[in-house]
C-alpha atoms as a PDB file:
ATOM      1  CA  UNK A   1       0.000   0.000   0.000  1.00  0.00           C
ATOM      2  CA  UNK A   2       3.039   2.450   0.149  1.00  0.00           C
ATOM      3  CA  UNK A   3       2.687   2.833  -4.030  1.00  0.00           C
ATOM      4  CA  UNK A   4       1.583   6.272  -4.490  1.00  0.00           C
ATOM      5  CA  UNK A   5      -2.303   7.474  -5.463  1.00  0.00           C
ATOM      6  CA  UNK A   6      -2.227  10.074  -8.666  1.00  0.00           C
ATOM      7  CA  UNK A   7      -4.120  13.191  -8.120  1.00  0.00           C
ATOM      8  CA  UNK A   8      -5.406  14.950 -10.924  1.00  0.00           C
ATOM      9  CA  UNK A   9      -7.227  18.408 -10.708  1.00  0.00           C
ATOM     10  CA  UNK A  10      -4.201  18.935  -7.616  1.00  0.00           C
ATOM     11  CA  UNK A  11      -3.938  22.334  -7.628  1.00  0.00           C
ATOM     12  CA  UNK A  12      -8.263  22.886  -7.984  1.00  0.00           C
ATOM     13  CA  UNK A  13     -10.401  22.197  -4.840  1.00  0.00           C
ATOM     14  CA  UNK A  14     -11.301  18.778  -5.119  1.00  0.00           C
ATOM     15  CA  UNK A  15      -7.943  17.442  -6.291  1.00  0.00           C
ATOM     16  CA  UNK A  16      -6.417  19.596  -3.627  1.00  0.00           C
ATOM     17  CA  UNK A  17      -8.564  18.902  -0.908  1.00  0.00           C
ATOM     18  CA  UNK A  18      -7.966  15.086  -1.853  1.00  0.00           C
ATOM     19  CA  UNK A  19      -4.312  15.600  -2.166  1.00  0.00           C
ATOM     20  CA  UNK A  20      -4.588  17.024   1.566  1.00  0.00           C
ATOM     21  CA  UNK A  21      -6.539  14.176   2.765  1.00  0.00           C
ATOM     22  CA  UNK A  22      -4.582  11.294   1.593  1.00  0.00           C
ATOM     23  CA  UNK A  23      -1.388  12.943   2.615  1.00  0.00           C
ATOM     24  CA  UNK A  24      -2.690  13.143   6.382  1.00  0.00           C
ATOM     25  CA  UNK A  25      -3.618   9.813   6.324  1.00  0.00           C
ATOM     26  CA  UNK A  26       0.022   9.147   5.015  1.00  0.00           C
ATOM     27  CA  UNK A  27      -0.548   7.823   1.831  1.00  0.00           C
ATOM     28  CA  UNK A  28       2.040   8.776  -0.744  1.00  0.00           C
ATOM     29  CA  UNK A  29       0.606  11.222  -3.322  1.00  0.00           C
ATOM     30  CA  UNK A  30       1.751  11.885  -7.113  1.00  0.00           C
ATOM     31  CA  UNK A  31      -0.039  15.073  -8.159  1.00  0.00           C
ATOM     32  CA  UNK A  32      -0.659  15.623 -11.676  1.00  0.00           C
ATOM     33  CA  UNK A  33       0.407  19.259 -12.312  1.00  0.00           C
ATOM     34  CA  UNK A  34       0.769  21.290 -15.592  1.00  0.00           C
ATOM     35  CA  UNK A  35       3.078  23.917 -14.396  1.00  0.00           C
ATOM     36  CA  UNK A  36       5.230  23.068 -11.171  1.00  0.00           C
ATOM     37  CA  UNK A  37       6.434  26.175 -10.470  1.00  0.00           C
ATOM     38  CA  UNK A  38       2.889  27.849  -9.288  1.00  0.00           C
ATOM     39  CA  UNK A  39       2.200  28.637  -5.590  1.00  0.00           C
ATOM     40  CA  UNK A  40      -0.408  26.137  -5.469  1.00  0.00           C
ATOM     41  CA  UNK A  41       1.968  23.533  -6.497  1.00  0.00           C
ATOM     42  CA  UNK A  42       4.775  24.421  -4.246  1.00  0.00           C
ATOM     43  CA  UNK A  43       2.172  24.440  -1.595  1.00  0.00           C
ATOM     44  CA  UNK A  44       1.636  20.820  -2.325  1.00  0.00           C
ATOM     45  CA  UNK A  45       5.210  19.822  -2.521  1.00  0.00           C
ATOM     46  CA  UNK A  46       5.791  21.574   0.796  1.00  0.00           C
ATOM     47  CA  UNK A  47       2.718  19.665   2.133  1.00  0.00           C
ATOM     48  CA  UNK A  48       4.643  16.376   0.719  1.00  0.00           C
ATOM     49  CA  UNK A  49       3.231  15.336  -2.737  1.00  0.00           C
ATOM     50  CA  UNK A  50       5.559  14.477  -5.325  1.00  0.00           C
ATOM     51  CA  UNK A  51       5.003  16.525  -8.595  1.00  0.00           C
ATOM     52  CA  UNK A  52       4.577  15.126 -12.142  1.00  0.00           C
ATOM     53  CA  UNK A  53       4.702  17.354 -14.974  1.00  0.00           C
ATOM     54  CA  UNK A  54       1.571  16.696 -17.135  1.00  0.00           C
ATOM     55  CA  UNK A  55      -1.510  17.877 -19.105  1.00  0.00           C
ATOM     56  CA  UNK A  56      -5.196  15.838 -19.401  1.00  0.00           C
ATOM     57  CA  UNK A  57      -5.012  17.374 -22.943  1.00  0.00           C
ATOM     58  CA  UNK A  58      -1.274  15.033 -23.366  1.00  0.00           C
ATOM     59  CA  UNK A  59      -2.693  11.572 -22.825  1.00  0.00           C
ATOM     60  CA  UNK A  60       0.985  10.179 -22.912  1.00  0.00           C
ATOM     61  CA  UNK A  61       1.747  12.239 -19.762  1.00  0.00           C
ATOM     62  CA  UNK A  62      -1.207  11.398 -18.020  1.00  0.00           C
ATOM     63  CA  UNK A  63      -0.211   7.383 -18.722  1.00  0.00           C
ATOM     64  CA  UNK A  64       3.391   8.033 -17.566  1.00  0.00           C
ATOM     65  CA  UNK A  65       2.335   9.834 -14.875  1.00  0.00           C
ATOM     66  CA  UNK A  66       0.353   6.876 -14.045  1.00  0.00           C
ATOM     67  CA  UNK A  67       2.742   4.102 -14.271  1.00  0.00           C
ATOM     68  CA  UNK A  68       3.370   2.726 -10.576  1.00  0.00           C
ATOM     69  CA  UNK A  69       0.569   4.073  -8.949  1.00  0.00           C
ATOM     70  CA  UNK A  70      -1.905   2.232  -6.787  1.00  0.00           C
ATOM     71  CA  UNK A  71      -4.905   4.596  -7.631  1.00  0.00           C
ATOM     72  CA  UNK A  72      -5.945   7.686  -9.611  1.00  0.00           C
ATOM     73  CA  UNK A  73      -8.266  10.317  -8.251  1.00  0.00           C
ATOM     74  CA  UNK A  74     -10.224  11.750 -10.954  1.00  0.00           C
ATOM     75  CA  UNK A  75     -11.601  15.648 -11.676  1.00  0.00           C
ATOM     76  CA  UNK A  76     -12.391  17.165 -14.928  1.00  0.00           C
ATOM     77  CA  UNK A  77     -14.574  20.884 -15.401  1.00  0.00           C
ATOM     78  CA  UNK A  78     -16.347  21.808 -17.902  1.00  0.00           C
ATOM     79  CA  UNK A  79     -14.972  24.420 -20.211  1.00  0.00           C
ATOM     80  CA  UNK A  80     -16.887  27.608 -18.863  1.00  0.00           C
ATOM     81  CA  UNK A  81     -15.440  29.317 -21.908  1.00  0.00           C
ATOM     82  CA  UNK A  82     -17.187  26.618 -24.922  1.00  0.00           C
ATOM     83  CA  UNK A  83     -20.267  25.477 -22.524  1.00  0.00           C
ATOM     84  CA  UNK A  84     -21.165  22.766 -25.497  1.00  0.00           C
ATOM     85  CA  UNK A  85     -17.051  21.954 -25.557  1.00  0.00           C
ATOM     86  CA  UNK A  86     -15.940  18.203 -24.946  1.00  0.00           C
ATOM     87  CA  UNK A  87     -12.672  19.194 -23.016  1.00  0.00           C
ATOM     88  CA  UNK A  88     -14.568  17.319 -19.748  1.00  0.00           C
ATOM     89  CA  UNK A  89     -15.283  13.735 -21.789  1.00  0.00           C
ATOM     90  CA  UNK A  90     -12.062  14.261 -23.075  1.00  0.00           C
ATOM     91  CA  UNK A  91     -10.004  14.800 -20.153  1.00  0.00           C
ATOM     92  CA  UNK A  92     -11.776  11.376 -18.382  1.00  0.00           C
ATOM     93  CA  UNK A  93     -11.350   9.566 -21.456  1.00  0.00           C
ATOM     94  CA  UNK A  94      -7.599  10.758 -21.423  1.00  0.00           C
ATOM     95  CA  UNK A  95      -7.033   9.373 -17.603  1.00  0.00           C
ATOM     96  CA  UNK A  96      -9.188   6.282 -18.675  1.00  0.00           C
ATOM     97  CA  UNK A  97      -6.734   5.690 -21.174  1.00  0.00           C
ATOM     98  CA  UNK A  98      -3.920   6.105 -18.187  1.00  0.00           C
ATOM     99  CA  UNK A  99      -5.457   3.637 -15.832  1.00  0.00           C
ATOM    100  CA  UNK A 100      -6.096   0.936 -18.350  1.00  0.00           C
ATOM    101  CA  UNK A 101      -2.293   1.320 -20.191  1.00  0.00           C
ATOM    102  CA  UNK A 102      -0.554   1.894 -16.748  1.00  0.00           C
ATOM    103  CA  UNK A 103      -2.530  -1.076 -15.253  1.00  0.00           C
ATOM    104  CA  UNK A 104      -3.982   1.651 -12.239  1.00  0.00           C
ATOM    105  CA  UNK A 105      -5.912  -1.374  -9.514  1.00  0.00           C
ATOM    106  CA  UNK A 106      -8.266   2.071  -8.464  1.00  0.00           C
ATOM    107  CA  UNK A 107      -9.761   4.917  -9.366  1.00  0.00           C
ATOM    108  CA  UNK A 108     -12.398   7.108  -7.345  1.00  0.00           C
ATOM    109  CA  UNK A 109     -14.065   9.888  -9.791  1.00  0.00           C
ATOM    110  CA  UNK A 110     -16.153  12.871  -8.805  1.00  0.00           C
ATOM    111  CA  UNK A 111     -18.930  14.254 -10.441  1.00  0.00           C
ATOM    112  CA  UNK A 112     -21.823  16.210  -9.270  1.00  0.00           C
ATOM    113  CA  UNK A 113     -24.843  15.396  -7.199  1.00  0.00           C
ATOM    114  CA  UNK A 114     -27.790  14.293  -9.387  1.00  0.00           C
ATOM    115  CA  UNK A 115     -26.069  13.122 -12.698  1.00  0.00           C
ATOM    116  CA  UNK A 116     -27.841   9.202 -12.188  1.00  0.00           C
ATOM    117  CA  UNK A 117     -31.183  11.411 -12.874  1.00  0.00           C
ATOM    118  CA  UNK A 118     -30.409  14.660 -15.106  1.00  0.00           C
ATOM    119  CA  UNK A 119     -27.288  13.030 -17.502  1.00  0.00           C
ATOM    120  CA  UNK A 120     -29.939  10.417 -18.293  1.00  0.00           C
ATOM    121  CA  UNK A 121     -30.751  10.905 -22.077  1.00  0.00           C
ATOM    122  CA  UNK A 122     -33.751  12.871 -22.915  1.00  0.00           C
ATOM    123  CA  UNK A 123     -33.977  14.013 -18.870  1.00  0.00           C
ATOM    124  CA  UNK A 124     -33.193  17.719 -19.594  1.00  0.00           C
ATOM    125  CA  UNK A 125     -35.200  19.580 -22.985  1.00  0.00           C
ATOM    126  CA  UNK A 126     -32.633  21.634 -24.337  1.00  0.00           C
ATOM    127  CA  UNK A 127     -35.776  23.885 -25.368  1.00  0.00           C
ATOM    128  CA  UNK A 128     -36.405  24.805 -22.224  1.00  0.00           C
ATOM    129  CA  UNK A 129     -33.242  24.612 -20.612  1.00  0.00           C
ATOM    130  CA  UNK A 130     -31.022  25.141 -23.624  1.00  0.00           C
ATOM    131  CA  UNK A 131     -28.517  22.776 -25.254  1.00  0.00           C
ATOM    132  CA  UNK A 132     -25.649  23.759 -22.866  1.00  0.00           C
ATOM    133  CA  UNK A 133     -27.507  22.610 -19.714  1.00  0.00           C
ATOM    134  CA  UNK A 134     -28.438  19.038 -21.614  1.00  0.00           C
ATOM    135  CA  UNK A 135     -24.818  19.207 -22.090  1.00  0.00           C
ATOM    136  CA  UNK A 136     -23.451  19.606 -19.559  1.00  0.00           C
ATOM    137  CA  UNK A 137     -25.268  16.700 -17.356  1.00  0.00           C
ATOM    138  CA  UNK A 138     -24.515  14.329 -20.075  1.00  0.00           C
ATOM    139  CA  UNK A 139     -20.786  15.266 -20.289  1.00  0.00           C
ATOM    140  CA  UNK A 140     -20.614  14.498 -16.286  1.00  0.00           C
ATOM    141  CA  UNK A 141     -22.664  11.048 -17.182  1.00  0.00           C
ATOM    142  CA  UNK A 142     -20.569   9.875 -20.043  1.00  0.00           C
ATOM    143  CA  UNK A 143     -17.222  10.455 -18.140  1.00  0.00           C
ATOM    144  CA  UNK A 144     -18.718   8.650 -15.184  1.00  0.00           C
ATOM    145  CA  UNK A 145     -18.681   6.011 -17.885  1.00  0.00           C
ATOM    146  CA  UNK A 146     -15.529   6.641 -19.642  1.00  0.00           C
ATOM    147  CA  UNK A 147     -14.374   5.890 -15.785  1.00  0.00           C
ATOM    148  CA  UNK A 148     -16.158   3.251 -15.168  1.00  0.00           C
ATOM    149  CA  UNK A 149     -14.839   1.669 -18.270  1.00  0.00           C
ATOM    150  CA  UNK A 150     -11.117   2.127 -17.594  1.00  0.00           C
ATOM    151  CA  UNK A 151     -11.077  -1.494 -16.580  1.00  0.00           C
ATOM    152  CA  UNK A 152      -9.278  -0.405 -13.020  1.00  0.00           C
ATOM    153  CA  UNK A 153     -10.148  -3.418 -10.269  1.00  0.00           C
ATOM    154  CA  UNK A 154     -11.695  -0.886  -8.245  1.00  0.00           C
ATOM    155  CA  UNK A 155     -13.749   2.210  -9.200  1.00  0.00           C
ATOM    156  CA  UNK A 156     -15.736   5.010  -6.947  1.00  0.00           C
ATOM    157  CA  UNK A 157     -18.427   7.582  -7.970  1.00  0.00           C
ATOM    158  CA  UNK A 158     -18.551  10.578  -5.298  1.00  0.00           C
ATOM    159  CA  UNK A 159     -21.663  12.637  -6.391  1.00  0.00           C
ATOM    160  CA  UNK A 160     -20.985  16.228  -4.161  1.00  0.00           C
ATOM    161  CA  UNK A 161     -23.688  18.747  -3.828  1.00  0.00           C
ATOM    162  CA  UNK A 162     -23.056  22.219  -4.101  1.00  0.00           C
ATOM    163  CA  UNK A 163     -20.270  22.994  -2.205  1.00  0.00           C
ATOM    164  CA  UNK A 164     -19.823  25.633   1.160  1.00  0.00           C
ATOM    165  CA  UNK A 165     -16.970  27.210  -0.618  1.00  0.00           C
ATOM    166  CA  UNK A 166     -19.064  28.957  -2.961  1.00  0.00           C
ATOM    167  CA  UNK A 167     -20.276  31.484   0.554  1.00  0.00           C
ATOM    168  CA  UNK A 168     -16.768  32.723   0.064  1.00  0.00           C
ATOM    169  CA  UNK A 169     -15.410  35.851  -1.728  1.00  0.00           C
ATOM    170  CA  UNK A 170     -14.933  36.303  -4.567  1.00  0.00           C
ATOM    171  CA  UNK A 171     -17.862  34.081  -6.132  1.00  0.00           C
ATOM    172  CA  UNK A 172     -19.753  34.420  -8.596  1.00  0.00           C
ATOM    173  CA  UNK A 173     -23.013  34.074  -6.268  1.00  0.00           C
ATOM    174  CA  UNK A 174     -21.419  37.128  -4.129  1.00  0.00           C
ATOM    175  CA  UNK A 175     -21.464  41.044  -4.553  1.00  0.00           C
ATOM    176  CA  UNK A 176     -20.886  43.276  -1.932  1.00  0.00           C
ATOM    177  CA  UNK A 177     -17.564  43.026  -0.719  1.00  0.00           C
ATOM    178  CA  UNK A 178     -17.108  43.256   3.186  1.00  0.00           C
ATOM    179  CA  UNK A 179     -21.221  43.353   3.207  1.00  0.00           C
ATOM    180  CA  UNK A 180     -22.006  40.378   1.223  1.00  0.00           C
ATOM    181  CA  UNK A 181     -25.048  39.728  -0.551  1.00  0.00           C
ATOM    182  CA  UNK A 182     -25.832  36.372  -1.881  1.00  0.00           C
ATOM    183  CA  UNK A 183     -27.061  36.834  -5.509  1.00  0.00           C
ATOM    184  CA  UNK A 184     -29.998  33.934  -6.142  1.00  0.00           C
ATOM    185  CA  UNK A 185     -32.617  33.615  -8.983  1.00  0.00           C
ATOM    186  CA  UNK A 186     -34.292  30.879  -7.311  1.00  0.00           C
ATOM    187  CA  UNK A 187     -36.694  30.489  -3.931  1.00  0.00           C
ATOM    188  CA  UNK A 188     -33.926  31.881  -0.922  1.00  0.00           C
ATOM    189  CA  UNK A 189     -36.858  29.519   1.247  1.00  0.00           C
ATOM    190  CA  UNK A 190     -36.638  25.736  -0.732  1.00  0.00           C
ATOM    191  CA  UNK A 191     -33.629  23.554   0.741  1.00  0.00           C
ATOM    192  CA  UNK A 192     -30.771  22.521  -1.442  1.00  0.00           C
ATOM    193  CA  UNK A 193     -28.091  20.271  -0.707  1.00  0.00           C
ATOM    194  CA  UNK A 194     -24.721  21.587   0.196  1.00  0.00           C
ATOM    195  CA  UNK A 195     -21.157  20.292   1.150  1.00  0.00           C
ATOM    196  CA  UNK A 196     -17.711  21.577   2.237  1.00  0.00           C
ATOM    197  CA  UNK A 197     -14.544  20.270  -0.535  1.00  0.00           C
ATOM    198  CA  UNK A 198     -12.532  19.137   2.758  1.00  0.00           C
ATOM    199  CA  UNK A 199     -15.454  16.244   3.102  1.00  0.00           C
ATOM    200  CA  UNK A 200     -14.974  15.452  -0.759  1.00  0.00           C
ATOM    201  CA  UNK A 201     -11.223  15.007  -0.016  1.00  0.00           C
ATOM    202  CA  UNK A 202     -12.025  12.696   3.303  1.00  0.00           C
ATOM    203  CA  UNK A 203     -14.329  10.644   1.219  1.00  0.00           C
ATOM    204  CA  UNK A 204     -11.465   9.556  -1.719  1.00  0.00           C
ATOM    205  CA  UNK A 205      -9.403   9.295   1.238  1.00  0.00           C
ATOM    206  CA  UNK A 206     -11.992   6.638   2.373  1.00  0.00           C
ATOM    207  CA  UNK A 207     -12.236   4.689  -0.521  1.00  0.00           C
ATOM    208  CA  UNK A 208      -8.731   4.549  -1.361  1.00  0.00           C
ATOM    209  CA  UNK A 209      -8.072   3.074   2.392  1.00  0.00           C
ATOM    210  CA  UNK A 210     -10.719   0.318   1.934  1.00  0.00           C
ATOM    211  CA  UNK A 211     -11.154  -0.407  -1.552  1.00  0.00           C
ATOM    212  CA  UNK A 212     -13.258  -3.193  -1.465  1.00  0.00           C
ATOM    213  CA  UNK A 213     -15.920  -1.075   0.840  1.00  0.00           C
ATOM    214  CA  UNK A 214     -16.199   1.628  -2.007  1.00  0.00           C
ATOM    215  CA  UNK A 215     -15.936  -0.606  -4.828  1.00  0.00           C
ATOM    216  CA  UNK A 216     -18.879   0.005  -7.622  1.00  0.00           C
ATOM    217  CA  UNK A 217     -20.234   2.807  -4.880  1.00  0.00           C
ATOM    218  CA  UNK A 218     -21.873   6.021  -6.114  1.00  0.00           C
ATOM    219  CA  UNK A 219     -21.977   8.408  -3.358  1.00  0.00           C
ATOM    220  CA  UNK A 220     -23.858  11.394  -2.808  1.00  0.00           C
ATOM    221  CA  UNK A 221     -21.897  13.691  -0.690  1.00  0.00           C
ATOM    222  CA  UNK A 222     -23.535  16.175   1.746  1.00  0.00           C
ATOM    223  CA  UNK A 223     -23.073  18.050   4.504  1.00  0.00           C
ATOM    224  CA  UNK A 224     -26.545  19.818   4.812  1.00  0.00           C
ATOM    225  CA  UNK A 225     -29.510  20.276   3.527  1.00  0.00           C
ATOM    226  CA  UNK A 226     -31.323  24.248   3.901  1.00  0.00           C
ATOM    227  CA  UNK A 227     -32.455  26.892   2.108  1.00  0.00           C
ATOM    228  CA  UNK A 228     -30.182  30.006   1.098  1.00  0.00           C
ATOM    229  CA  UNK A 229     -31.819  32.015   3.753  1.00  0.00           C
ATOM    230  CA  UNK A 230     -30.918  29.467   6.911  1.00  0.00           C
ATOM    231  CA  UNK A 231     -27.273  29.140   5.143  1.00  0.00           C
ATOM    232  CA  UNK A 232     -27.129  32.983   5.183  1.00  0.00           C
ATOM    233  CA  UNK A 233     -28.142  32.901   8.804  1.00  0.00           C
ATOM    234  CA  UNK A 234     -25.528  30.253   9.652  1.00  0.00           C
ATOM    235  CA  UNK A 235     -23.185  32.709   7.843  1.00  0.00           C
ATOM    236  CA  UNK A 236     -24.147  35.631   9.879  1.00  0.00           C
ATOM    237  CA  UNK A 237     -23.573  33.860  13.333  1.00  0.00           C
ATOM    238  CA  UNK A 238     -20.514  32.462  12.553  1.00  0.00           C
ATOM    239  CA  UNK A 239     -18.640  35.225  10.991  1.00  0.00           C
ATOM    240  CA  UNK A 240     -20.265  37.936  12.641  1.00  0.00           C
ATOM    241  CA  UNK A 241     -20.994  39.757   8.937  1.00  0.00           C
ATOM    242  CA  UNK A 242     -24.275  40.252   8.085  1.00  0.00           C
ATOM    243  CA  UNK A 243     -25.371  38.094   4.653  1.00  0.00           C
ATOM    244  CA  UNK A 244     -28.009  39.239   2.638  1.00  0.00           C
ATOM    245  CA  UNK A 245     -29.902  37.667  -0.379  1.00  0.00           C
ATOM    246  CA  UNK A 246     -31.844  39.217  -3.620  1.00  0.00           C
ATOM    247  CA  UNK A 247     -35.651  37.709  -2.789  1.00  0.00           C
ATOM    248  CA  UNK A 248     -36.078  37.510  -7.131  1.00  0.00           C
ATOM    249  CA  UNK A 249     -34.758  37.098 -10.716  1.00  0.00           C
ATOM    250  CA  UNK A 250     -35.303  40.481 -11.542  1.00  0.00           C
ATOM    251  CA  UNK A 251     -33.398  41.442  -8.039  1.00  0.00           C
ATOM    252  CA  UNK A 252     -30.484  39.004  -8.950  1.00  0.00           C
ATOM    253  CA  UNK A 253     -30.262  40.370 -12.592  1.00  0.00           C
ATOM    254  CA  UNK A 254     -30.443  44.063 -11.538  1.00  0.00           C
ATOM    255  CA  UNK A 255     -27.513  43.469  -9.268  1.00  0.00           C
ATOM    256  CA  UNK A 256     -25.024  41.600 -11.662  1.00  0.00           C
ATOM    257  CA  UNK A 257     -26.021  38.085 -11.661  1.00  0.00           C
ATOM    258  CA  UNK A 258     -24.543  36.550 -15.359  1.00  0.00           C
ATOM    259  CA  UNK A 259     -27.153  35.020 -17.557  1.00  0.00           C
ATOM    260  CA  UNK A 260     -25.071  31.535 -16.910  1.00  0.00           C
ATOM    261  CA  UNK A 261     -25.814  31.629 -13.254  1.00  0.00           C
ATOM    262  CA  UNK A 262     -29.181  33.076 -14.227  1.00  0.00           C
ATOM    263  CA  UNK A 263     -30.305  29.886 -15.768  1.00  0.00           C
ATOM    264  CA  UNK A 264     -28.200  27.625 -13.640  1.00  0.00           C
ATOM    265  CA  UNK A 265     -30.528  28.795 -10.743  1.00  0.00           C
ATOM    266  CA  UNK A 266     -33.335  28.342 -12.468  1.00  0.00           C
ATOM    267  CA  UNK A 267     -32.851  24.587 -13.124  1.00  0.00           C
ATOM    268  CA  UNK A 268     -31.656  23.819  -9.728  1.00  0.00           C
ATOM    269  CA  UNK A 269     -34.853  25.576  -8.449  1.00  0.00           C
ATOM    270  CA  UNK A 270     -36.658  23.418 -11.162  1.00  0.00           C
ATOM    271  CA  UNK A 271     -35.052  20.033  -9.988  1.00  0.00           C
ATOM    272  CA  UNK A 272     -34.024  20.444  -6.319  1.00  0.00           C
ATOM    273  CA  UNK A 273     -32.124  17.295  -4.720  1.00  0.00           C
ATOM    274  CA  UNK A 274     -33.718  15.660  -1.785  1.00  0.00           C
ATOM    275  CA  UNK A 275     -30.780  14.100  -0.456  1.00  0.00           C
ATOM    276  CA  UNK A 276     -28.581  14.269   3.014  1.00  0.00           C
ATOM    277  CA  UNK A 277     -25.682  12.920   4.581  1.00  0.00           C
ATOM    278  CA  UNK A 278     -27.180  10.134   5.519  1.00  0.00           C
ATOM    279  CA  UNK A 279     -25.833   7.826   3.023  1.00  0.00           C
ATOM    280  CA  UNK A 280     -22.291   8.707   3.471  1.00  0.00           C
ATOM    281  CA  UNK A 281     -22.548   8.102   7.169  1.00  0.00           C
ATOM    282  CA  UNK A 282     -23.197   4.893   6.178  1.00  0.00           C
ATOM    283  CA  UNK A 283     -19.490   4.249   5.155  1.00  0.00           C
ATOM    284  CA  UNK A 284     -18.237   6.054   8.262  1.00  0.00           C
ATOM    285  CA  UNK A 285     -18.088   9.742   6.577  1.00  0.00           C
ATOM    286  CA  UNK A 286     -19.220  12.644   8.915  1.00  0.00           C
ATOM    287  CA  UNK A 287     -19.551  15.543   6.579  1.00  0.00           C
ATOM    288  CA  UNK A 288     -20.256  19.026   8.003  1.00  0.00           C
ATOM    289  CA  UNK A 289     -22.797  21.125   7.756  1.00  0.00           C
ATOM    290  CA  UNK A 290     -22.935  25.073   6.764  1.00  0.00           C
ATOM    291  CA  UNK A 291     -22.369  26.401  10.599  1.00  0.00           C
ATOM    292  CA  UNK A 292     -19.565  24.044  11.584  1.00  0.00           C
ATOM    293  CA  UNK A 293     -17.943  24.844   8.206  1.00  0.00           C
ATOM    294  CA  UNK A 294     -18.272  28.253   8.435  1.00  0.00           C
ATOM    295  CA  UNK A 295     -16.513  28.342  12.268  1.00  0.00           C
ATOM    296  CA  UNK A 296     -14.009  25.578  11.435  1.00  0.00           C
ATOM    297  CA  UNK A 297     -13.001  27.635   8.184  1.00  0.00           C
ATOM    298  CA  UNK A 298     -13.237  31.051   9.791  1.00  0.00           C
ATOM    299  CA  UNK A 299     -14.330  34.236   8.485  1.00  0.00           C
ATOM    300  CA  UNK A 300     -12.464  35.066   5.421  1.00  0.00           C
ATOM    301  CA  UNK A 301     -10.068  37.992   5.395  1.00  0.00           C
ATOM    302  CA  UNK A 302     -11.898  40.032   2.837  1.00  0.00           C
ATOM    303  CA  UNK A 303     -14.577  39.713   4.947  1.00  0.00           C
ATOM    304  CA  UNK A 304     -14.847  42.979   7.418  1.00  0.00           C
ATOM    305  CA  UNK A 305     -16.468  42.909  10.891  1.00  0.00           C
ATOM    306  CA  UNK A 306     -19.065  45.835  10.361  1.00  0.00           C
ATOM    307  CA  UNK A 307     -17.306  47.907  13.727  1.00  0.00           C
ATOM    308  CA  UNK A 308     -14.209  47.899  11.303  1.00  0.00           C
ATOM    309  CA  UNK A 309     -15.622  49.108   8.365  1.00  0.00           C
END
């Protein structure tokens, strides 16, 4: 068990928050970096990863940096700048590709909460939703696929909600500065499923520890489930900064929200996920919820405490 795990997406928040996890449990960790040199990957070699020099868009790195490893954690994003793009099938199929030519015995792969029911085809009508949100839940279907087809002995789904990190400046849910206001197009009242990237991280940590538990698993990963107007209450305590929310659309527009999010609020309003934490207690996860995030985190710098405005 002392080969190494490959962590792709190391310097992001998943792959880094895996990267963090595994390396506290002591498990030796490759990450899969394209430029060493950046802050975020010195952080990690200072932390103890080893770095590999490589690119999801250079399959032959991706396999070298494979080769030896005991298990790769997989990430991909969309491309937020071609929304019907295939850079996120492409980038699984590339480390599908590794796992299968570098013989990899695991791999745990993270997608997003409610894929089993939206990347379905024919779930979403691109002419109500548009093309680019059909899109996008199939891309995060078909690499669950690609994934699941690498032939690795071992493979994991985590399914994470929407995660706690997005309460934190600078977001593109958050205007406002030191006197944030949450910008939603959807009911602040109707609960939605959130959880913090640390729990993500201590869930591949998990599976990689007890492969056979995890094997063939698809998790949902949550911390809590409330409505934007508890979470922004939760907020408030913690921090001591008052949050605020738009109560409309028309609110959210007139105050900066982009079209993307626009719509993106709109479906998740549309198809809200009734799901909790309960199924990842099962397997001996404890994922946190908004309030104990938001005082284990602390309140971010940018943040101002309104007597020192």
């Amino acid at each position: 068990m002392n080969a190494p795990v490959l962590v792709t997406g190391a310097t992001g928040k998943q792959g880094g928050a895996a990267a963090r996890s595994l390396l506290a449990t002591g498990t030796p960790v490759r990450a899969l970096v394209r430029d060493p040199g950046t802050a975020a990957a010195r952080a990690l070699a200072d932390a103890g990863a080893a770095l590999v020099t490589g690119d999801l868009d250079d399959p032959p790195s991706v396999t070298a940096a494979a080769r030896g490893a005991r298990g790769v954690f997989s990430v991909q994003m969309p491309d937020l700048e071609d929304l019907l793009g295939g850079r996120e099938l492409r980038h699984a199929e590339s480390i599908a590709s590794a796992v299968r030519e570098a013989g990899v015995a695991q791999v745990v792969h993270t997608s997003v909460s409610g894929v089993a029911e939206l990347g379905r085809p024919g779930a979403i009508d691109p002419g109500v939703w548009g093309e680019h949100m059909a899109h996008y839940w199939r891309s995060k279907a078909t690499a669950e696929d690609a994934i699941a087809g690498s032939g690795a002995r071992w493979v994991t789904r985590l399914r994470p909600a929407t995660f706690m990190e997005n309460f934190v400046p600078w977001s593109p849910y958050l205007v406002g500065g030191d006197a944030p206001r949450m910008l939603l197009a959807m009911d602040p009242d109707r609960a939605h499923p959130f959880v913090a990237v640390a729990d993500i991280g201590a869930a591949a940590a998990a599976a990689f520890a007890d492969p056979d538990r995890f094997d063939g698993v698809a998790l949902d990963l949550v911390g809590e489930r409330l409505s934007y107007r508890q979470a922004a209450a939760a907020l408030t305590e913690a921090w001591g900064v008052p949050f605020t929310l738009t109560e409309s659309p028309e609110q959210a527009v007139a105050e900066g929200m982009a079209e993307m999010f626009l719509q993106a609020h709109a479906f998740l309003d549309a198809h809200p996920r009734v799901v909790g934490p309960e199924r990842a207690r099962e397997f001996g996860l404890d994922p946190v919820g908004v309030a104990a995030w938001a005082r284990a985190v602390g309140r971010p710098q940018t943040l101002r405490l309104p007597s020192a405005r």
